[in-house]
PDB file of N, CA and C in Angstrom:
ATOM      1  N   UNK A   1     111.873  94.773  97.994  1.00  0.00           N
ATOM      2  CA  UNK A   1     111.903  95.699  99.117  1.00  0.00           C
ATOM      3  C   UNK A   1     113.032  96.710  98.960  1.00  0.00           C
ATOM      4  N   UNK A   2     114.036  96.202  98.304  1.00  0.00           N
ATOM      5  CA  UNK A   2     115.365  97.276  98.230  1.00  0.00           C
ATOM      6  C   UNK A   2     114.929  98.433  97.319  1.00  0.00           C
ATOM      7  N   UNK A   3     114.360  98.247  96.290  1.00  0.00           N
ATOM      8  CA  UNK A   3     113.754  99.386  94.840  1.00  0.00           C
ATOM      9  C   UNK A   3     113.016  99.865  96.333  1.00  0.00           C
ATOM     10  N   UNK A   4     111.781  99.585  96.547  1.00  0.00           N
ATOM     11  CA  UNK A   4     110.634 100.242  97.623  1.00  0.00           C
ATOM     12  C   UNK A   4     112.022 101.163  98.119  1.00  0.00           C
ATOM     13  N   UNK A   5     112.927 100.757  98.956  1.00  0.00           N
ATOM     14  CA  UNK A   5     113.442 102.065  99.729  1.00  0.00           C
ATOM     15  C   UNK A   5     114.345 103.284  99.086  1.00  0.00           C
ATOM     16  N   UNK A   6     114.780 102.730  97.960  1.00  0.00           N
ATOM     17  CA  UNK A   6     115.345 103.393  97.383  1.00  0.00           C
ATOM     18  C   UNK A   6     114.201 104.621  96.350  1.00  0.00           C
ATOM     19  N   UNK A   7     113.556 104.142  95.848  1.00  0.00           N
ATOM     20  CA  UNK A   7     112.305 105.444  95.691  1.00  0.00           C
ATOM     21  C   UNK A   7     111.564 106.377  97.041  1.00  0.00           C
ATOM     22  N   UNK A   8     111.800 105.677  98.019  1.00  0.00           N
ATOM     23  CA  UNK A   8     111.309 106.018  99.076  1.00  0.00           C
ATOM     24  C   UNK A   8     112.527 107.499  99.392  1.00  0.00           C
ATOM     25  N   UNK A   9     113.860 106.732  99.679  1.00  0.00           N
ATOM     26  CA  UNK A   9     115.321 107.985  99.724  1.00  0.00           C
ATOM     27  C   UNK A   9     115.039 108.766  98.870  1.00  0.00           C
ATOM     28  N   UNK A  10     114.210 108.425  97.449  1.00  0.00           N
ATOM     29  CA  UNK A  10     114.816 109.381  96.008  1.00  0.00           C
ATOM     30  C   UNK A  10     113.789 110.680  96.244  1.00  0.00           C
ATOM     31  N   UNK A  11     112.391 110.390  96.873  1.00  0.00           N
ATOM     32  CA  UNK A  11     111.500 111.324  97.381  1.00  0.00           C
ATOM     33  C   UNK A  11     111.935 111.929  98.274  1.00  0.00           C
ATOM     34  N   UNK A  12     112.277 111.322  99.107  1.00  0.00           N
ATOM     35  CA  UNK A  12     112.783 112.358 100.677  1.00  0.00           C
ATOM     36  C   UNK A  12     114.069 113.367  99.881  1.00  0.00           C
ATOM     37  N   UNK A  13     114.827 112.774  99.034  1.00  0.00           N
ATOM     38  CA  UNK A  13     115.726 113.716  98.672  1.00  0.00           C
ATOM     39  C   UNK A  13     115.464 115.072  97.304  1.00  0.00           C
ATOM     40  N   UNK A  14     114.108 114.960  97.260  1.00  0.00           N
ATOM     41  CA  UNK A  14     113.824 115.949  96.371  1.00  0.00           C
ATOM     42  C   UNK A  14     113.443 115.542  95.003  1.00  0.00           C
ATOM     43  N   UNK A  15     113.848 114.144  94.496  1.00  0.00           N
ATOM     44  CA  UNK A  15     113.380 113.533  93.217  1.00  0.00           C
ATOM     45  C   UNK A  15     112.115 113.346  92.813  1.00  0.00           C
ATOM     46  N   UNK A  16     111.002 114.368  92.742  1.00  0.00           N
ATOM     47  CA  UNK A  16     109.753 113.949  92.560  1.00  0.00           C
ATOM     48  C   UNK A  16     109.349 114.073  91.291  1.00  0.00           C
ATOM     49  N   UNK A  17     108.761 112.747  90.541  1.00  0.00           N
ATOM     50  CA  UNK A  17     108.694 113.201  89.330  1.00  0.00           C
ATOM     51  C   UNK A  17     107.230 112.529  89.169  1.00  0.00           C
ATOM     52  N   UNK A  18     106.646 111.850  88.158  1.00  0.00           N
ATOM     53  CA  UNK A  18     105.677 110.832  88.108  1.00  0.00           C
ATOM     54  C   UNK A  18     105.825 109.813  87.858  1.00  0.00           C
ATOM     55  N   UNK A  19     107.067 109.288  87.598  1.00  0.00           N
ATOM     56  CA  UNK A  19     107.379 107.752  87.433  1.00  0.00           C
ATOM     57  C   UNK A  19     107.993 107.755  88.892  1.00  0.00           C
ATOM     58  N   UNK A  20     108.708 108.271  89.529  1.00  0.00           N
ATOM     59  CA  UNK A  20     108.862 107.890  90.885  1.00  0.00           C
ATOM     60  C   UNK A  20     107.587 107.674  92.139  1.00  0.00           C
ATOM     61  N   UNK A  21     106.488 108.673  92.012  1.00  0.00           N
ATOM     62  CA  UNK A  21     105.550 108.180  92.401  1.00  0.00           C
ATOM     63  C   UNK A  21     104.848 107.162  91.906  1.00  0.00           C
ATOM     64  N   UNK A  22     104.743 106.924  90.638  1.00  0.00           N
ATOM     65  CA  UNK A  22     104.031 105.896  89.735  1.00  0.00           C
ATOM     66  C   UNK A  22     104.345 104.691  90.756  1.00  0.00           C
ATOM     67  N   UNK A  23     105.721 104.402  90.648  1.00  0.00           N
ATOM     68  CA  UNK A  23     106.799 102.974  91.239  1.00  0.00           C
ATOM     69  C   UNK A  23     106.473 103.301  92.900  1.00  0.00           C
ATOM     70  N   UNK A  24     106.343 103.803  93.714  1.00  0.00           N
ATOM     71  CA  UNK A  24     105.760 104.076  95.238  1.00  0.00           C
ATOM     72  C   UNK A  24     104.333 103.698  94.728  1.00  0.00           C
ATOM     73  N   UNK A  25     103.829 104.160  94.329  1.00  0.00           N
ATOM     74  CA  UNK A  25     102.078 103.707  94.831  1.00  0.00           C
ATOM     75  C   UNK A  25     102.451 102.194  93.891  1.00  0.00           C
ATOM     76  N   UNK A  26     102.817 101.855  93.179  1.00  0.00           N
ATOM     77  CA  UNK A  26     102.872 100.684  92.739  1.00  0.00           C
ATOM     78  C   UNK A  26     103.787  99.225  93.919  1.00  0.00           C
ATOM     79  N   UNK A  27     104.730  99.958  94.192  1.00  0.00           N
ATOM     80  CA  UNK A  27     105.066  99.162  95.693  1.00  0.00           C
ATOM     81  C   UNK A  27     103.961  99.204  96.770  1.00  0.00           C
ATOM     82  N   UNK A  28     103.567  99.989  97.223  1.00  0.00           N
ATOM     83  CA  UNK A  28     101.977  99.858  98.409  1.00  0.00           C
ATOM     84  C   UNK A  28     100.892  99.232  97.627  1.00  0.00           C
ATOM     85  N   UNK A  29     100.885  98.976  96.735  1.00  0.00           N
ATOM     86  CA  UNK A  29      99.831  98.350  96.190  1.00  0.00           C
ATOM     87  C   UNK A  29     100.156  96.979  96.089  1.00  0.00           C
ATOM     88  N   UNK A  30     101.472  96.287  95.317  1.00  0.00           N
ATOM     89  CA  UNK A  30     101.736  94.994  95.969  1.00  0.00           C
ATOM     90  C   UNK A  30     101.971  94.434  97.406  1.00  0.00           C
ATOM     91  N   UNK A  31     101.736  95.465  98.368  1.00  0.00           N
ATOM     92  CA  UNK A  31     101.920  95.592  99.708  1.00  0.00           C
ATOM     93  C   UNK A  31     100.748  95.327 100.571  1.00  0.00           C
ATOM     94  N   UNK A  32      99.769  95.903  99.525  1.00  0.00           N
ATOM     95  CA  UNK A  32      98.203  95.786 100.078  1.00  0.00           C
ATOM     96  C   UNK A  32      97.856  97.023 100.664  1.00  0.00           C
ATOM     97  N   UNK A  33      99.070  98.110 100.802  1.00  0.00           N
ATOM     98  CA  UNK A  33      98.815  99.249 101.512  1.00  0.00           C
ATOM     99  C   UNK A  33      98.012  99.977 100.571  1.00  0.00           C
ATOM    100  N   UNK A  34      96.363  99.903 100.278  1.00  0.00           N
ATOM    101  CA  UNK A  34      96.056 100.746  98.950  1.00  0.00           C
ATOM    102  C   UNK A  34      96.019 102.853  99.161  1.00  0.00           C
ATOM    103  N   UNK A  35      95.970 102.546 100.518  1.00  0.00           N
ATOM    104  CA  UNK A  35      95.767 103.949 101.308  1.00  0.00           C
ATOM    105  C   UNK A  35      97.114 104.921 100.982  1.00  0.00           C
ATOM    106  N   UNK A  36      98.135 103.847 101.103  1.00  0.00           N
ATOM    107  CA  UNK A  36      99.408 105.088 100.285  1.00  0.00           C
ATOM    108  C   UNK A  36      99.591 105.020  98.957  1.00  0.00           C
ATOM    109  N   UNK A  37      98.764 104.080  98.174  1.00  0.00           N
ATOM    110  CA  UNK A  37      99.330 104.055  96.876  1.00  0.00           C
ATOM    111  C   UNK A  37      98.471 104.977  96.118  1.00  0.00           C
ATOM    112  N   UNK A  38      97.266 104.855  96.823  1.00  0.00           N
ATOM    113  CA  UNK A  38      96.586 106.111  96.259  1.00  0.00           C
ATOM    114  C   UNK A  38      97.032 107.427  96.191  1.00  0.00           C
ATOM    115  N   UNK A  39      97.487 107.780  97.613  1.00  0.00           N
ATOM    116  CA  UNK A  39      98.307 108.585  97.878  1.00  0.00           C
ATOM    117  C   UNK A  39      99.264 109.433  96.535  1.00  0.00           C
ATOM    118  N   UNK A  40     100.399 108.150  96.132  1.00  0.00           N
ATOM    119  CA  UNK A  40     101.096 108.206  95.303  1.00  0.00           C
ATOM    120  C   UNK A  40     101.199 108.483  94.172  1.00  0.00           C
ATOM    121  N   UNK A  41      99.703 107.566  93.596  1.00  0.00           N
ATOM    122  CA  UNK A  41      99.291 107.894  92.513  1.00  0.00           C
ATOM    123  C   UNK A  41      98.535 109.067  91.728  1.00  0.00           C
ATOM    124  N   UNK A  42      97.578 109.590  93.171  1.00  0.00           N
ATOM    125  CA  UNK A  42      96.918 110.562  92.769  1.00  0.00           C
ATOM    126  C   UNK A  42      98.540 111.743  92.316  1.00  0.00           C
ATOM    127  N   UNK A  43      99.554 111.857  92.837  1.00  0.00           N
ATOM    128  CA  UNK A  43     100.592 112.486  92.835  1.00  0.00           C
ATOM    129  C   UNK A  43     100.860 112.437  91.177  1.00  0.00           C
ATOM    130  N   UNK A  44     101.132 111.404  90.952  1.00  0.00           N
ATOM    131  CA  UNK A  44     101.368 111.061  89.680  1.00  0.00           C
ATOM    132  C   UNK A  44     100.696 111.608  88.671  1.00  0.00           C
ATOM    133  N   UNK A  45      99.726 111.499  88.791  1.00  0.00           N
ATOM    134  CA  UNK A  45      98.594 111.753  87.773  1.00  0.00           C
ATOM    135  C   UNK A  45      98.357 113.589  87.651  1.00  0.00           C
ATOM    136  N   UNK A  46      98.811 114.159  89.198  1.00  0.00           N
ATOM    137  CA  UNK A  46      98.308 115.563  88.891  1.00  0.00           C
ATOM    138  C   UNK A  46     100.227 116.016  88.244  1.00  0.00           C
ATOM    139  N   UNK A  47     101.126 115.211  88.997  1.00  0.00           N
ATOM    140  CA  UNK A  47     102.249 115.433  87.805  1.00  0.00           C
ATOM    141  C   UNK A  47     102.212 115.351  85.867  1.00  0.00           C
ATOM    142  N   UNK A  48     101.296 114.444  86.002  1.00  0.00           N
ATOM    143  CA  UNK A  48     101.325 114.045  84.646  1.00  0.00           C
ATOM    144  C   UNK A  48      99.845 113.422  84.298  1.00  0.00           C
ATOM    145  N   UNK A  49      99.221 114.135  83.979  1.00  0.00           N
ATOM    146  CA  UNK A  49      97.639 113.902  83.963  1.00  0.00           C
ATOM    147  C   UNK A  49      97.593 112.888  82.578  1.00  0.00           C
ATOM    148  N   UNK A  50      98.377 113.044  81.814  1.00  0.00           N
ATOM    149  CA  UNK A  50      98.132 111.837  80.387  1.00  0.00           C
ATOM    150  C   UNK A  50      98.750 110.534  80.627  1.00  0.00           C
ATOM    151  N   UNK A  51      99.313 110.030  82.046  1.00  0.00           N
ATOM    152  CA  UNK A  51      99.874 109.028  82.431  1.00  0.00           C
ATOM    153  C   UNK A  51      98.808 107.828  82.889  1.00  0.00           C
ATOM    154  N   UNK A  52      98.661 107.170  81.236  1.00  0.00           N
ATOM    155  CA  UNK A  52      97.114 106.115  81.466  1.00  0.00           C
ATOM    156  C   UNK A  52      97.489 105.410  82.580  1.00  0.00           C
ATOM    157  N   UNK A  53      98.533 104.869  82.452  1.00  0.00           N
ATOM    158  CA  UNK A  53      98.842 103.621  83.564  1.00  0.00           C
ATOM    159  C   UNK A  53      98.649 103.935  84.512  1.00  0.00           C
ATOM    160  N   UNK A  54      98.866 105.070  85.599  1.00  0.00           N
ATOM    161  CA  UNK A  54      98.705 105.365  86.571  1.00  0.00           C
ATOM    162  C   UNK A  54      97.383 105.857  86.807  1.00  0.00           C
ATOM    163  N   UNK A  55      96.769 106.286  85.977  1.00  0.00           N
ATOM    164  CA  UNK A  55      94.929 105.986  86.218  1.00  0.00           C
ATOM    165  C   UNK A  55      94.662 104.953  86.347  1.00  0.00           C
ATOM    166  N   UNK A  56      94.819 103.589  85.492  1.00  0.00           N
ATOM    167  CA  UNK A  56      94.609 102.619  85.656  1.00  0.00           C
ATOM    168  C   UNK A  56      95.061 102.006  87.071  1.00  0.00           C
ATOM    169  N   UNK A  57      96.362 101.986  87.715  1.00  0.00           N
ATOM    170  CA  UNK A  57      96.593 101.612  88.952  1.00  0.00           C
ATOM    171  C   UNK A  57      95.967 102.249  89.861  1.00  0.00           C
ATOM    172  N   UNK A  58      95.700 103.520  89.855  1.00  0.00           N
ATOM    173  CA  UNK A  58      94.842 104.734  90.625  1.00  0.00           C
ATOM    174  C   UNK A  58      93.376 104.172  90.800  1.00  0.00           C
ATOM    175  N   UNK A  59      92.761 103.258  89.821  1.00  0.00           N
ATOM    176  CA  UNK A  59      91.492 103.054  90.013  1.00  0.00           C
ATOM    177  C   UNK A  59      91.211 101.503  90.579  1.00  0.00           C
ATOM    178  N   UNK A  60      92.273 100.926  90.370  1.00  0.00           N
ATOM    179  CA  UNK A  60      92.978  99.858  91.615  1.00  0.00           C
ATOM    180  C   UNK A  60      92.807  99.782  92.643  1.00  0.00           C
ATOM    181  N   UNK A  61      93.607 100.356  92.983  1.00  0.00           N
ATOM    182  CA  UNK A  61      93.791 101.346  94.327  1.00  0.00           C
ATOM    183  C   UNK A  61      92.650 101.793  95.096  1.00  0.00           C
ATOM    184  N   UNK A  62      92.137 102.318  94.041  1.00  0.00           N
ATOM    185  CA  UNK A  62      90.457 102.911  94.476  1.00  0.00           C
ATOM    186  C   UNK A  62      89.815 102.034  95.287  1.00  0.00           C
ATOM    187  N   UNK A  63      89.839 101.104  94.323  1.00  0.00           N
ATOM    188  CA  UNK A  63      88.940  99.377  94.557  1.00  0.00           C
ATOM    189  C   UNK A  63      89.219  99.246  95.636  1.00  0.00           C
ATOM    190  N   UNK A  64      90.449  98.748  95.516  1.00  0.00           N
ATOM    191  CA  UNK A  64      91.312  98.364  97.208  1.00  0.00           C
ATOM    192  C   UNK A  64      90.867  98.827  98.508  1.00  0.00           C
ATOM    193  N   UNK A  65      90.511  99.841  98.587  1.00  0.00           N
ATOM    194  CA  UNK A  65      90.186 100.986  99.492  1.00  0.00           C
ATOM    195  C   UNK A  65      88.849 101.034  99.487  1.00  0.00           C
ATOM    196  N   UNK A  66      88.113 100.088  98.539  1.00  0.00           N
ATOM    197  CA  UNK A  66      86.541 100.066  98.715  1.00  0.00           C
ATOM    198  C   UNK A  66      85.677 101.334  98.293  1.00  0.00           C
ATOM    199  N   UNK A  67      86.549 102.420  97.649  1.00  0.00           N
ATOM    200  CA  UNK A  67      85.787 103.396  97.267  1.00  0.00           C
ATOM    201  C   UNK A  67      85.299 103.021  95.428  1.00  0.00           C
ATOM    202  N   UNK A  68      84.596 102.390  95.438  1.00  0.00           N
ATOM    203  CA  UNK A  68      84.069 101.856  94.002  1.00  0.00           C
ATOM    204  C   UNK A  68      83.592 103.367  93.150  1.00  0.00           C
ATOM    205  N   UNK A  69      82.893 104.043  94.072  1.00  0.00           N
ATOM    206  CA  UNK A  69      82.568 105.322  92.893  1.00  0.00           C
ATOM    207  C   UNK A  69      83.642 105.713  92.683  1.00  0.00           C
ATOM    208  N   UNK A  70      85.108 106.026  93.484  1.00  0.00           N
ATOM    209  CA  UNK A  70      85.688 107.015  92.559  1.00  0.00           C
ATOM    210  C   UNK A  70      86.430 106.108  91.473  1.00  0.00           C
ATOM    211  N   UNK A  71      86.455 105.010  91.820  1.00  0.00           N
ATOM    212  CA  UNK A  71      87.451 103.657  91.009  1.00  0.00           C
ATOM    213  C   UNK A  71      86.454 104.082  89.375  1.00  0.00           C
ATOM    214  N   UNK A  72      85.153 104.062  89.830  1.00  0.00           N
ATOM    215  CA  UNK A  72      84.261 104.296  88.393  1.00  0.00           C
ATOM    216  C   UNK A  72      84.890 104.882  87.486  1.00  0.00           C
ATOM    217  N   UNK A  73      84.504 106.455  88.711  1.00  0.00           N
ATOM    218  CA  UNK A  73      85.190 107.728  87.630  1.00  0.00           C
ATOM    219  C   UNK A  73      86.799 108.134  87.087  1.00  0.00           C
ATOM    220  N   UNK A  74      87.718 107.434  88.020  1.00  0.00           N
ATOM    221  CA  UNK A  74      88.916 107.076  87.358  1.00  0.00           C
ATOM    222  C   UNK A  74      88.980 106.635  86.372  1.00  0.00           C
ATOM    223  N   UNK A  75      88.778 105.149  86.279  1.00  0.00           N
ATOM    224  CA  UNK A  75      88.634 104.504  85.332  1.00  0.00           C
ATOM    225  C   UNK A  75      87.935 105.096  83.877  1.00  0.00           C
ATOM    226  N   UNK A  76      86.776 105.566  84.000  1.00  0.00           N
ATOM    227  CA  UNK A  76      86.065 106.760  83.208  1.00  0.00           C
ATOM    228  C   UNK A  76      87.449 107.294  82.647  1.00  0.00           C
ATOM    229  N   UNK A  77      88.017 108.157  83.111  1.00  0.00           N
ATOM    230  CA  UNK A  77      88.538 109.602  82.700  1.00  0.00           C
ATOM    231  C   UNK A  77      90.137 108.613  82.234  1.00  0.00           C
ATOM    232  N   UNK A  78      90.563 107.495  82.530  1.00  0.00           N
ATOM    233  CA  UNK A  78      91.932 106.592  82.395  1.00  0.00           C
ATOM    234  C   UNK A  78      91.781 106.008  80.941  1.00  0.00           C
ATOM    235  N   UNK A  79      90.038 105.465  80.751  1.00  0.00           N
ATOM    236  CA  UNK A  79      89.739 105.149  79.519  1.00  0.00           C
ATOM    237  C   UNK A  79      89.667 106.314  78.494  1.00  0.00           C
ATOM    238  N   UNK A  80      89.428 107.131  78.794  1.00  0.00           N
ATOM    239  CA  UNK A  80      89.248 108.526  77.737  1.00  0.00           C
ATOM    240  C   UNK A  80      90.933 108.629  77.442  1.00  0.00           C
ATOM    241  N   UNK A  81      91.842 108.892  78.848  1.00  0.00           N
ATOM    242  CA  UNK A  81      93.149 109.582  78.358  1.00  0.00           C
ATOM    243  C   UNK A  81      94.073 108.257  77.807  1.00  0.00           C
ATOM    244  N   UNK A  82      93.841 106.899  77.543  1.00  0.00           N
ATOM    245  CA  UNK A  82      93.776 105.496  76.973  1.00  0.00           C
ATOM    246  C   UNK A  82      94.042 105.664  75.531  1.00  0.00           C
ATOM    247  N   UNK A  83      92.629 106.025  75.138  1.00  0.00           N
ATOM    248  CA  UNK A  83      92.185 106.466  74.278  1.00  0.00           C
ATOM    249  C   UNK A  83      92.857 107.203  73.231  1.00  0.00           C
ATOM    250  N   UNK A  84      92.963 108.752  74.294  1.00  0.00           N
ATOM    251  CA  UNK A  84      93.765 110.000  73.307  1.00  0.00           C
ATOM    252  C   UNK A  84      94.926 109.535  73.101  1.00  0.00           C
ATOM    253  N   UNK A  85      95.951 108.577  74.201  1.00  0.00           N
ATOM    254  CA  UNK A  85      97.274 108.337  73.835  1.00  0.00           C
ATOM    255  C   UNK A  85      97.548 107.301  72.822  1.00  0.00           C
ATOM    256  N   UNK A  86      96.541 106.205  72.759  1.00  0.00           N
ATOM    257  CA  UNK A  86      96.507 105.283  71.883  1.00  0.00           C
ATOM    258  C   UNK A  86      96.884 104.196  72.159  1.00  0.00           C
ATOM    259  N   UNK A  87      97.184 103.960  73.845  1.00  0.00           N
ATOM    260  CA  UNK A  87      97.641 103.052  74.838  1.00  0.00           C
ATOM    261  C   UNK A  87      96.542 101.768  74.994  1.00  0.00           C
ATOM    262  N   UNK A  88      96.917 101.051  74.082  1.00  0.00           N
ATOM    263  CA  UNK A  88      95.755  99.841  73.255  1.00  0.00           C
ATOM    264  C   UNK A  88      95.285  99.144  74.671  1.00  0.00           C
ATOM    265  N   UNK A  89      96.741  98.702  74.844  1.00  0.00           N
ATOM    266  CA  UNK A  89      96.246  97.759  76.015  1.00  0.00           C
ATOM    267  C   UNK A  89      95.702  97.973  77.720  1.00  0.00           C
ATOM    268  N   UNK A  90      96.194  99.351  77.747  1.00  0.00           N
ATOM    269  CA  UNK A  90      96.253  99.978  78.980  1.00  0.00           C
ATOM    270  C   UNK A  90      93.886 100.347  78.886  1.00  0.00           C
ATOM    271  N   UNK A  91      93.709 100.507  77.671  1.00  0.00           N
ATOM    272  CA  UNK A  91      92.538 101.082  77.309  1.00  0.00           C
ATOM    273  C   UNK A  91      91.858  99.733  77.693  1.00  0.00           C
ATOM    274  N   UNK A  92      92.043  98.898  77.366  1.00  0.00           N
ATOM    275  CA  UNK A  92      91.213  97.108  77.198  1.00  0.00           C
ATOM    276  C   UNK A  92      91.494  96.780  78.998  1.00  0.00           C
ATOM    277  N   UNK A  93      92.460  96.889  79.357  1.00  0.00           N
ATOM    278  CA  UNK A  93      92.785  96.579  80.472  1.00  0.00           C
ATOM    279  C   UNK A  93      91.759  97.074  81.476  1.00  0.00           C
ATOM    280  N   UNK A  94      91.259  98.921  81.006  1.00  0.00           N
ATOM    281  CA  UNK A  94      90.475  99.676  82.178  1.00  0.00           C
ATOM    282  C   UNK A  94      89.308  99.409  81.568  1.00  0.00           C
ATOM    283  N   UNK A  95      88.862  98.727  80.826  1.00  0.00           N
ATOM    284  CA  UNK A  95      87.566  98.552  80.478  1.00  0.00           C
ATOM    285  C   UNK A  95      86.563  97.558  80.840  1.00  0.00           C
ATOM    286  N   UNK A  96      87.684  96.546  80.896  1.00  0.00           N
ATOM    287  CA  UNK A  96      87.346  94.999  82.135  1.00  0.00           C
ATOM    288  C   UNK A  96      87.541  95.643  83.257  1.00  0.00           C
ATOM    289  N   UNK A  97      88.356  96.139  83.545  1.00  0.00           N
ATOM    290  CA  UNK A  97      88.053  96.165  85.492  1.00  0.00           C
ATOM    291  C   UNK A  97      87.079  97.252  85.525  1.00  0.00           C
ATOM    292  N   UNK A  98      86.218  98.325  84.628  1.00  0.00           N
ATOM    293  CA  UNK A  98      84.938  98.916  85.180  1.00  0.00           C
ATOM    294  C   UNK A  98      84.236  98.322  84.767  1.00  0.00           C
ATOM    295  N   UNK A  99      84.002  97.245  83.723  1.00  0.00           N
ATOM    296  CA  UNK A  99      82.873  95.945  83.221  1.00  0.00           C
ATOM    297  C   UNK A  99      82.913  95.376  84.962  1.00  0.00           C
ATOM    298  N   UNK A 100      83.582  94.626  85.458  1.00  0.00           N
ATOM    299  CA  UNK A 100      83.476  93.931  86.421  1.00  0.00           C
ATOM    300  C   UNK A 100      82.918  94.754  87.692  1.00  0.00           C
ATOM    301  N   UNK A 101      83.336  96.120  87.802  1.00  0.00           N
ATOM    302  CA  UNK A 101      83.400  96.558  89.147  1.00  0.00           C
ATOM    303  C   UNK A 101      81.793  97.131  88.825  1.00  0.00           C
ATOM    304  N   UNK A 102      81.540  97.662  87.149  1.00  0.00           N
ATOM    305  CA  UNK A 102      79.866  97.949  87.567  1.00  0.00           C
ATOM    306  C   UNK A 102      78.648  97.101  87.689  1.00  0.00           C
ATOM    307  N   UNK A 103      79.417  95.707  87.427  1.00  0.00           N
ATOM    308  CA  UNK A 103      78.295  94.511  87.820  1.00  0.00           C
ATOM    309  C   UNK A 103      78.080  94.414  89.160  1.00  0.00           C
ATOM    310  N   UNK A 104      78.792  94.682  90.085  1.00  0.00           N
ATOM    311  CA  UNK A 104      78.524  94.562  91.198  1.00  0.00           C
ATOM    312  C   UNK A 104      77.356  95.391  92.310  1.00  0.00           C
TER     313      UNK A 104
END
């Protein structure tokens, strides 16, 4: 909870980067809050669009929030930029959670 407020101060004070949002939507997401982490993340990602991980948590998030199509197409576009970076595990990681989420 202490990190959570202290990224929380580092935003209010002007520190916006994509690892600071990355770490906010990643706190609301162990929180269960998926509604701000999305929030956060989508932040992240338009900071830094080649940031797999945060697609990958972004399509999390998605889930969380019950929006399965866009979790799809996240995941989609997280596995492609996976891919280009060469982010082995981050790539295997988003490939099981859209295996699972399109069986449903």
């Amino acid at each position: 909870m202490k990190q959570f407020n202290i990224y929380k101060t580092l935003l209010k004070k002007g520190h916006d980067n994509e690892l600071l949002r990355y770490s906010l939507g990643n706190e609301y997401f162990k929180q269960g809050d998926f509604k701000e982490s999305v929030i956060h993340l989508e932040k992240a990602i338009e900071l830094k669009p080649s940031f797999s991980a945060a697609w990958k948590l972004y399509a999390k998030a998605l889930t969380g929030n019950k929006k399965n199509d866009e979790a799809i197409v996240a995941y989609e576009k997280g596995i492609s930029i996976a891919e280009k970076n060469g982010d082995i595990q981050t790539l295997k990681e988003m490939r099981v959670f859209l295996k699972r989420l399109t069986k449903n």
